[in-house]
Protein backbone atom coordinates (compact mmCIF):
# COMPACT_ATOMS: atom_id res chain seq x y z
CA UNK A 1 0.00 0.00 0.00
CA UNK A 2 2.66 2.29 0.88
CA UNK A 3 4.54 1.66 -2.66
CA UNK A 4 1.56 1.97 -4.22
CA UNK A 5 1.29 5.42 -2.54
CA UNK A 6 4.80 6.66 -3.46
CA UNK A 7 4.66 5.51 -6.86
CA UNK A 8 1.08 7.92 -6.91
CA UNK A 9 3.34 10.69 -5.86
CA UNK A 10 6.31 10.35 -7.58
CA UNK A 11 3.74 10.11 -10.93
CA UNK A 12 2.19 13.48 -9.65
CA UNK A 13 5.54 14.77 -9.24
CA UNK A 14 6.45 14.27 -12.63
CA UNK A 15 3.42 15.60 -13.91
CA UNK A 16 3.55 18.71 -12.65
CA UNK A 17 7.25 18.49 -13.53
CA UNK A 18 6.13 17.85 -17.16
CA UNK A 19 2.92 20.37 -17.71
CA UNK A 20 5.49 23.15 -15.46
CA UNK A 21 8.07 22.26 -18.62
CA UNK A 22 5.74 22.43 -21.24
CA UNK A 23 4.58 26.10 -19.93
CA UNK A 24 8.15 27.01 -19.62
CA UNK A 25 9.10 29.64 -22.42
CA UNK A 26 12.66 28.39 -23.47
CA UNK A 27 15.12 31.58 -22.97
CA UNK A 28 17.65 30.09 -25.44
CA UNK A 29 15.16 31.56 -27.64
CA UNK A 30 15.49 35.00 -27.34
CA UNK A 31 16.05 36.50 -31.00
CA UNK A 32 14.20 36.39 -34.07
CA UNK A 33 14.75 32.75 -35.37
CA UNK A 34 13.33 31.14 -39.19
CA UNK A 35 12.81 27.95 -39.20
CA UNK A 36 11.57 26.17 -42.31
CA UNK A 37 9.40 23.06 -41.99
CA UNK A 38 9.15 20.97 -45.07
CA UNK A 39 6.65 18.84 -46.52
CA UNK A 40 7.05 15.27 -45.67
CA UNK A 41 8.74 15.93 -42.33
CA UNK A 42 7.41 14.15 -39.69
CA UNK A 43 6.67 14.76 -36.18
CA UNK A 44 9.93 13.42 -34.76
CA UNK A 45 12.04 15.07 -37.75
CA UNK A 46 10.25 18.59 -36.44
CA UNK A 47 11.22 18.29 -32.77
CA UNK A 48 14.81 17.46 -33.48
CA UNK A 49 15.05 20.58 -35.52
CA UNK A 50 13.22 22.55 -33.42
CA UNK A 51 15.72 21.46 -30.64
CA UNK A 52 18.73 22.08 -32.81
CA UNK A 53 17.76 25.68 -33.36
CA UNK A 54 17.12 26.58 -30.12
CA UNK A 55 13.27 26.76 -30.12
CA UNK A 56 12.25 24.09 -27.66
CA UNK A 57 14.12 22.85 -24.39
CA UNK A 58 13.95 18.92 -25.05
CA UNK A 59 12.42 17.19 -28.23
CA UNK A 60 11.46 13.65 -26.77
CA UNK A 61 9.55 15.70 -24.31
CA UNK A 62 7.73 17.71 -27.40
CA UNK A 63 7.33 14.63 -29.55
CA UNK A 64 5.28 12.56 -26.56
CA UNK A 65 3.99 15.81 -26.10
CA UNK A 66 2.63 16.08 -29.40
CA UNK A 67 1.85 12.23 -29.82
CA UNK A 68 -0.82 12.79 -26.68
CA UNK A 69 -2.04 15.40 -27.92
CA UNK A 70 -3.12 14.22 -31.23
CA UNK A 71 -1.22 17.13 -32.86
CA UNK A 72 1.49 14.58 -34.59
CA UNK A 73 -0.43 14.70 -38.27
CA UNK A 74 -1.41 18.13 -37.96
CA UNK A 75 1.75 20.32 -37.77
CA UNK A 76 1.82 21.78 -41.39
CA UNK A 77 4.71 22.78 -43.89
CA UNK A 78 5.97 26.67 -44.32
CA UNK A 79 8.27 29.27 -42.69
CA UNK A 80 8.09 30.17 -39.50
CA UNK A 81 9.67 32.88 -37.55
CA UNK A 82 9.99 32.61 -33.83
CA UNK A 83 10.29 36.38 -32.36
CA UNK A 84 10.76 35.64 -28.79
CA UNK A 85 10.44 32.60 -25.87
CA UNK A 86 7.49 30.59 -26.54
CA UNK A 87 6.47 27.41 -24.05
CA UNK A 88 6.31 23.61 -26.30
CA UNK A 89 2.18 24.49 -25.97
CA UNK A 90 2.47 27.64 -27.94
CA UNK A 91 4.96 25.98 -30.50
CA UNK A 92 2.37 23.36 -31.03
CA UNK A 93 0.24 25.83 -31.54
CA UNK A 94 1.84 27.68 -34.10
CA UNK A 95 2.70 24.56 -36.11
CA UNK A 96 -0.93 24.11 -36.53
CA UNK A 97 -1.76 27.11 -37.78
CA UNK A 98 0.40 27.36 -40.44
CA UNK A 99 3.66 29.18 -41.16
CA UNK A 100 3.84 32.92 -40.30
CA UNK A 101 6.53 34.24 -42.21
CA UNK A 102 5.85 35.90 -45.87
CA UNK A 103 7.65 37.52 -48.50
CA UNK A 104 6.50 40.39 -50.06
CA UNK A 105 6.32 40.47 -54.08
CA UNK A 106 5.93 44.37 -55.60
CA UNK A 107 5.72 44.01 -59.57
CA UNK A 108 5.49 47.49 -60.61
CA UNK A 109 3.71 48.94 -63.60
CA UNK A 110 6.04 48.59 -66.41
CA UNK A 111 8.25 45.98 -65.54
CA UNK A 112 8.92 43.46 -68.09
CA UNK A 113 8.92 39.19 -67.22
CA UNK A 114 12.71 39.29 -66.97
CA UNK A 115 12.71 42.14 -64.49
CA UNK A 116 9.97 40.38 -62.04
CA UNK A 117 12.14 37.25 -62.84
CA UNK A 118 15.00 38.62 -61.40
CA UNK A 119 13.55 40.21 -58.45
CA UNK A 120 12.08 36.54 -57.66
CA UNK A 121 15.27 35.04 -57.64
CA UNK A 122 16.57 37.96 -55.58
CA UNK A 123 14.68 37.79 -52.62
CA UNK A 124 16.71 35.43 -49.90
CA UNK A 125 14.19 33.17 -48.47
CA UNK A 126 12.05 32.57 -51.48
CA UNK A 127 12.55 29.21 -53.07
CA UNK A 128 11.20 29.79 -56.66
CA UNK A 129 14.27 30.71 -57.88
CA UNK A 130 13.58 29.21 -62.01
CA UNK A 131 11.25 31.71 -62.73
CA UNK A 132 12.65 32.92 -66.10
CA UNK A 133 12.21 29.52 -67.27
CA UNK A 134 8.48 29.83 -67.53
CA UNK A 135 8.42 32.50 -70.37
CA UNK A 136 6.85 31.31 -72.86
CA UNK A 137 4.50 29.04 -71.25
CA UNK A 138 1.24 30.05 -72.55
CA UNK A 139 -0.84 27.31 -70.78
CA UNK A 140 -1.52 29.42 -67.82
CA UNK A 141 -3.08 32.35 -70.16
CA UNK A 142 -5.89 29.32 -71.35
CA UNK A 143 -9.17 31.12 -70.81
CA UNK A 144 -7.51 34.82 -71.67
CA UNK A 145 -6.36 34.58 -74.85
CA UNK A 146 -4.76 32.32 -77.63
CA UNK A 147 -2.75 35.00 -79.11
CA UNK A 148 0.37 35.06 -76.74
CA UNK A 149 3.17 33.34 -77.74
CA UNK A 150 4.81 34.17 -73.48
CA UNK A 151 3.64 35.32 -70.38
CA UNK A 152 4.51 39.18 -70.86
CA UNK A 153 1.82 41.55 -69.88
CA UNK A 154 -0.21 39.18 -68.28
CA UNK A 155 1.28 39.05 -64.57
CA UNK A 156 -0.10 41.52 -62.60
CA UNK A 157 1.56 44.80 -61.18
CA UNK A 158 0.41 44.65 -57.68
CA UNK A 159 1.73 43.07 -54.01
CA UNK A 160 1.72 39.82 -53.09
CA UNK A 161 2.28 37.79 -50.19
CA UNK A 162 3.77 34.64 -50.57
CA UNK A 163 5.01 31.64 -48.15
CA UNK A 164 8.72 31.17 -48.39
CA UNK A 165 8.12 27.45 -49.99
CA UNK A 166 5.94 28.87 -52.78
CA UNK A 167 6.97 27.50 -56.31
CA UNK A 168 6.94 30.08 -59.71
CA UNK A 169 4.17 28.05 -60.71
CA UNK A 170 1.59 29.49 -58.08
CA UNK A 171 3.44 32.73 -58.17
CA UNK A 172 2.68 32.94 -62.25
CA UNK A 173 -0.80 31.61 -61.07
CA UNK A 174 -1.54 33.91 -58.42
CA UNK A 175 -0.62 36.74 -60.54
CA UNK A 176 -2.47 35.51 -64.15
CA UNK A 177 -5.46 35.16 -61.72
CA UNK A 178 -5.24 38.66 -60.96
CA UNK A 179 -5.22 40.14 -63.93
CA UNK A 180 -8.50 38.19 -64.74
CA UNK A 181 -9.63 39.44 -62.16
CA UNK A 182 -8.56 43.04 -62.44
CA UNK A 183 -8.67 43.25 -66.06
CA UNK A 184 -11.31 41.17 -68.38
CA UNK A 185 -14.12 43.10 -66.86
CA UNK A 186 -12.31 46.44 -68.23
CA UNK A 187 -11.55 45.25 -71.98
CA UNK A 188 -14.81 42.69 -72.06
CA UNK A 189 -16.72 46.24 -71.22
CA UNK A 190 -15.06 48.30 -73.64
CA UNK A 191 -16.62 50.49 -75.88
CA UNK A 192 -13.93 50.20 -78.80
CA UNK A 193 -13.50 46.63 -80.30
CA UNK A 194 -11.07 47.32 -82.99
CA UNK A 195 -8.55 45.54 -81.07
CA UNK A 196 -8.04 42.02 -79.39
CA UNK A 197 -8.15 41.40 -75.98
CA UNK A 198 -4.33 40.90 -76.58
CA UNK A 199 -3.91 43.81 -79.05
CA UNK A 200 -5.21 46.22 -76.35
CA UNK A 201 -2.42 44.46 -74.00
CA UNK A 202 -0.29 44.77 -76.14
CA UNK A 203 -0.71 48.67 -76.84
CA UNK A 204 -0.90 49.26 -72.94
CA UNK A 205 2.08 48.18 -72.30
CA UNK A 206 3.40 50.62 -74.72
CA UNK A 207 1.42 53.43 -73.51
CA UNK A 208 2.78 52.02 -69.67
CA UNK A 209 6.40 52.32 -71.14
CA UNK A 210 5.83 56.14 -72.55
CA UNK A 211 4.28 57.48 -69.58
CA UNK A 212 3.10 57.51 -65.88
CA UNK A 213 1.06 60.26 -65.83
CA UNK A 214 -2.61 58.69 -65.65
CA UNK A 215 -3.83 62.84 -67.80
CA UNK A 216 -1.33 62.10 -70.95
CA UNK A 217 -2.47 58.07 -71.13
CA UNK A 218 -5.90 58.05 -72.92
CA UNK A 219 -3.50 60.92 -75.60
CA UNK A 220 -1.30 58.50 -76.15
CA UNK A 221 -3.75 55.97 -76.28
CA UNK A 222 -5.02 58.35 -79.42
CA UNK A 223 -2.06 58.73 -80.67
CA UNK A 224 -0.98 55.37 -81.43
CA UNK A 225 -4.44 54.76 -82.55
CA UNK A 226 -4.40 57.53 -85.25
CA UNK A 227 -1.11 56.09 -86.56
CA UNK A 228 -2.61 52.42 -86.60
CA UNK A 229 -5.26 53.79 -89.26
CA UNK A 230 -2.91 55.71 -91.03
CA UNK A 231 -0.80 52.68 -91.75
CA UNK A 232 2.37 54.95 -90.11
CA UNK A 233 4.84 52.97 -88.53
CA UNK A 234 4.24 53.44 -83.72
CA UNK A 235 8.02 53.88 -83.73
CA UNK A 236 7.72 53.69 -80.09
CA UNK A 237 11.22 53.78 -78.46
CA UNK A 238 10.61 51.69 -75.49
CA UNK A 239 9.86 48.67 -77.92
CA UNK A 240 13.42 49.17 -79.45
CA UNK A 241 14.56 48.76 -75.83
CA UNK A 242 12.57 45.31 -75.38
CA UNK A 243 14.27 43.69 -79.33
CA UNK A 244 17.30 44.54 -77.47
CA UNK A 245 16.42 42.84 -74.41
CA UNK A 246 16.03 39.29 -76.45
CA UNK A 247 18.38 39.65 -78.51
CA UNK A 248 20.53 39.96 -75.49
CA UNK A 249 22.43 42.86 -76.27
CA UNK A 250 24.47 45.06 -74.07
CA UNK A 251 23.45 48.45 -72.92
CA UNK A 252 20.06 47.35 -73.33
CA UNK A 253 18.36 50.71 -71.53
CA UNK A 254 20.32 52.38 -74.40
CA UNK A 255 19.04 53.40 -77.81
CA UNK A 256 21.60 54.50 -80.86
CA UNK A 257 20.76 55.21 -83.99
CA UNK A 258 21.88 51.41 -85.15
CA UNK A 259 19.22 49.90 -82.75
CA UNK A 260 16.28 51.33 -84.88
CA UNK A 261 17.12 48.88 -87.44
CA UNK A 262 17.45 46.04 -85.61
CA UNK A 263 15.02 43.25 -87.84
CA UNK A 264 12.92 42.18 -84.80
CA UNK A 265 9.41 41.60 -84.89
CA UNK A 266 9.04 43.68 -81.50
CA UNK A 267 10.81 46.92 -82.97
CA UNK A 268 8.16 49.00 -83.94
CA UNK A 269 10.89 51.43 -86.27
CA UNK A 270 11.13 48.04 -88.71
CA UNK A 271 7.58 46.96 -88.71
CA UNK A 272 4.22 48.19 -89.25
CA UNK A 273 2.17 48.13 -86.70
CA UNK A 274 1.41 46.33 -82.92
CA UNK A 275 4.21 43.94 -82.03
CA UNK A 276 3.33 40.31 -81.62
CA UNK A 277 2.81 40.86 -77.86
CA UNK A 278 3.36 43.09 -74.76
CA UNK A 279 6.65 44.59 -73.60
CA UNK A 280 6.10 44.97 -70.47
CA UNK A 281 3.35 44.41 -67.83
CA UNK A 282 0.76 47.33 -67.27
CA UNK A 283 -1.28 48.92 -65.02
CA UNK A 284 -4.65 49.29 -65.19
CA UNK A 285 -5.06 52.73 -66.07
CA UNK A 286 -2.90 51.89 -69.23
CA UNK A 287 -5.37 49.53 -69.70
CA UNK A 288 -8.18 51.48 -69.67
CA UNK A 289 -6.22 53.84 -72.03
CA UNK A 290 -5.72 51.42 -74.59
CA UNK A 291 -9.26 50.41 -74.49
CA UNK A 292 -10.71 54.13 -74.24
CA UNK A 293 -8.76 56.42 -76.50
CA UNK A 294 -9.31 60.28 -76.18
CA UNK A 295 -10.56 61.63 -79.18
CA UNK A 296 -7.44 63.65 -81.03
CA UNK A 297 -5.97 64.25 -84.09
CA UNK A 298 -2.39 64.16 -82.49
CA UNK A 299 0.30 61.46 -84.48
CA UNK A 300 3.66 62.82 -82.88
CA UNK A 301 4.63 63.38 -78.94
CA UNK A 302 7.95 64.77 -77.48
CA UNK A 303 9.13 64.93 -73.95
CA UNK A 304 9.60 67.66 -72.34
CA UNK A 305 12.18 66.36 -70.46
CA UNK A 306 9.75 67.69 -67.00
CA UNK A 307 7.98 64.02 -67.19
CA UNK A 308 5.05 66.02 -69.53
CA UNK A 309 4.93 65.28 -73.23
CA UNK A 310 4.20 68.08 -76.00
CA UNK A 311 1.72 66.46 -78.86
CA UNK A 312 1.05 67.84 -82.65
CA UNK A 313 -0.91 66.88 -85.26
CA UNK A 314 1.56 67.24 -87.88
CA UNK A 315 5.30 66.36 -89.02
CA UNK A 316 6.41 70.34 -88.70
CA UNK A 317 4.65 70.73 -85.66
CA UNK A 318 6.61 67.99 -84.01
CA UNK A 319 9.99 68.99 -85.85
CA UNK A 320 9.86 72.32 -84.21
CA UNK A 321 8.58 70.66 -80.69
CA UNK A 322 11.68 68.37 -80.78
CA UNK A 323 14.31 70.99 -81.81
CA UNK A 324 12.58 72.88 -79.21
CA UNK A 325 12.34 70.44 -75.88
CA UNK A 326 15.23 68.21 -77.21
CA UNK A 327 18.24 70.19 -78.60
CA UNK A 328 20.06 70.44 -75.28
CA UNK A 329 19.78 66.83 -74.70
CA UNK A 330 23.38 65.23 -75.83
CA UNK A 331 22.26 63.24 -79.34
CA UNK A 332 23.20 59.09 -79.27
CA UNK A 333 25.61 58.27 -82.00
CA UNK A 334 26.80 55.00 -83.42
């Protein structure tokens, strides 16, 4: 009887030894800490690692833990970043919830594939690092349009918030899903239809590439429509840029005289007309340029080197606008 007494006591005493443990925050843990959890880890695999790190005081003692519990099969996958001393119970339950570290994606208005590309492999704790590779495939545009021959113009300028273990395939996802979401109802709704769904892409990302200011768009817009009809060449500098850009050449932010020749199907001084696709991704209110034109009869535009743009309707108009806004600009040579 008296055994069976001490035995009920020294069983108490280790209860209350474990449940004090398992409400003990560990102060090894005093800094921020990441921790990645992968998929396939088990339980076991997750204490040890949460032990080497720091995070918990003993991982036998977690593991039983988390086998009693019934929290073993529900610890999920992602990054998690421990800011301070938790107790095992409140690592348990953040491993339920979910990982609570994110990276933040900005794709600003204008920027091409390559340039998001490179930003994605960039960022330090973000594992989609082969984003370039997905280019030209066209099978996540299915339901958009059938006219792309790559991904440009299609992903999104906007923020996004992304898990650490996210692949390029839901990042391309996420932001193709945006732009349907952001921009079919504007095009579907327009009032001009003499250009595709990827046409009118495809001339807002030149307006995008010309100009920020939201007042000059729907002018430009005009512009390159008046041109269109009149069979004139769009010679639209910023497309030069892009030919450069695949065919790899240096200095590619550059234009010299040379580079309006360049036989590309995207430089807009060689051919007649839209290029086969966008040149960069834009914005919406490019969008909404390209599918609501103002009503001009501009066909030239000059900077003004201020950010503004000075517009004519004729050849001499625009002569005498360039000589005037341009000639203390240093002129490109071969």
């Amino acid at each position: 009887m008296k055994l069976k007494t001490f035995l009920i006591k020294i069983l108490i005493v280790l209860t209350l030894m474990v449940i004090f443990i398992l409400n003990l925050p560990f102060k090894r843990n005093n800094k921020y800490t990441l921790i990645s959890i992968n998929r396939g880890e088990n339980a076991k695999e997750i204490a040890i690692k949460l032990k080497d790190r720091g995070i918990i005081l003993n991982e036998v003692l977690f593991y039983i833990y988390l086998k009693l519990s019934g929290s073993e099969k529900k610890l999920k996958s992602g990054t998690y970043i421990f800011k301070r001393p938790l107790t095992m119970i409140q690592v348990k339950n953040l491993l339920e919830k979910g990982g609570n570290f994110f990276v933040k994606i900005t794709i600003k208005e204008g920027e091409n594939f390559f340039e998001i590309a490179q930003k994605v492999s960039s960022i330090k704790y973000l594992r989609a690092k082969d984003f370039k590779k997905y280019y030209s495939h066209t099978e996540f545009l299915k339901g958009i349009t059938n006219e792309a021959k790559n991904l440009e113009g299609y992903l999104f300028p906007d923020t996004y918030k992304f898990s650490t273990e996210v692949t390029s395939i839901t990042l391309i996802k996420t932001m193709v899903e945006n732009f349907k979401k952001r921009v079919l109802p504007v095009i579907k709704n327009r009032t001009n239809k003499k250009l595709s769904l990827h046409q009118i892409v495809t001339l807002a990302s030149l307006i995008e590439k010309e100009t920020p200011l939201l007042s000059e768009k729907r002018i430009i817009s005009s512009i390159f429509y008046n041109r269109l009809e009149k069979g004139m060449r769009l010679q639209c500098d910023p497309t030069v840029i892009y030919a450069k850009i695949l065919a790899g050449l240096k200095n590619e932010k550059k234009i010299f005289k040379r580079d309006l020749k360049i036989n590309s199907p995207y430089n807009t001084y060689f051919i007649k007309g839209l290029p086969p696709g966008p040149i960069c991704n834009p914005g919406l209110g490019s969008i909404i340029a390209a599918c609501n034109p103002a009503k001009t009869n501009y066909l030239y535009f000059v900077s003004k080197n201020n950010g503004h743009h000075f517009f004519s309707s004729n050849l001499r108009e625009h002569i005498k606008a360039v000589n005037k806004y341009q000639r203390k600009r240093k002129k490109q040579d071969y």
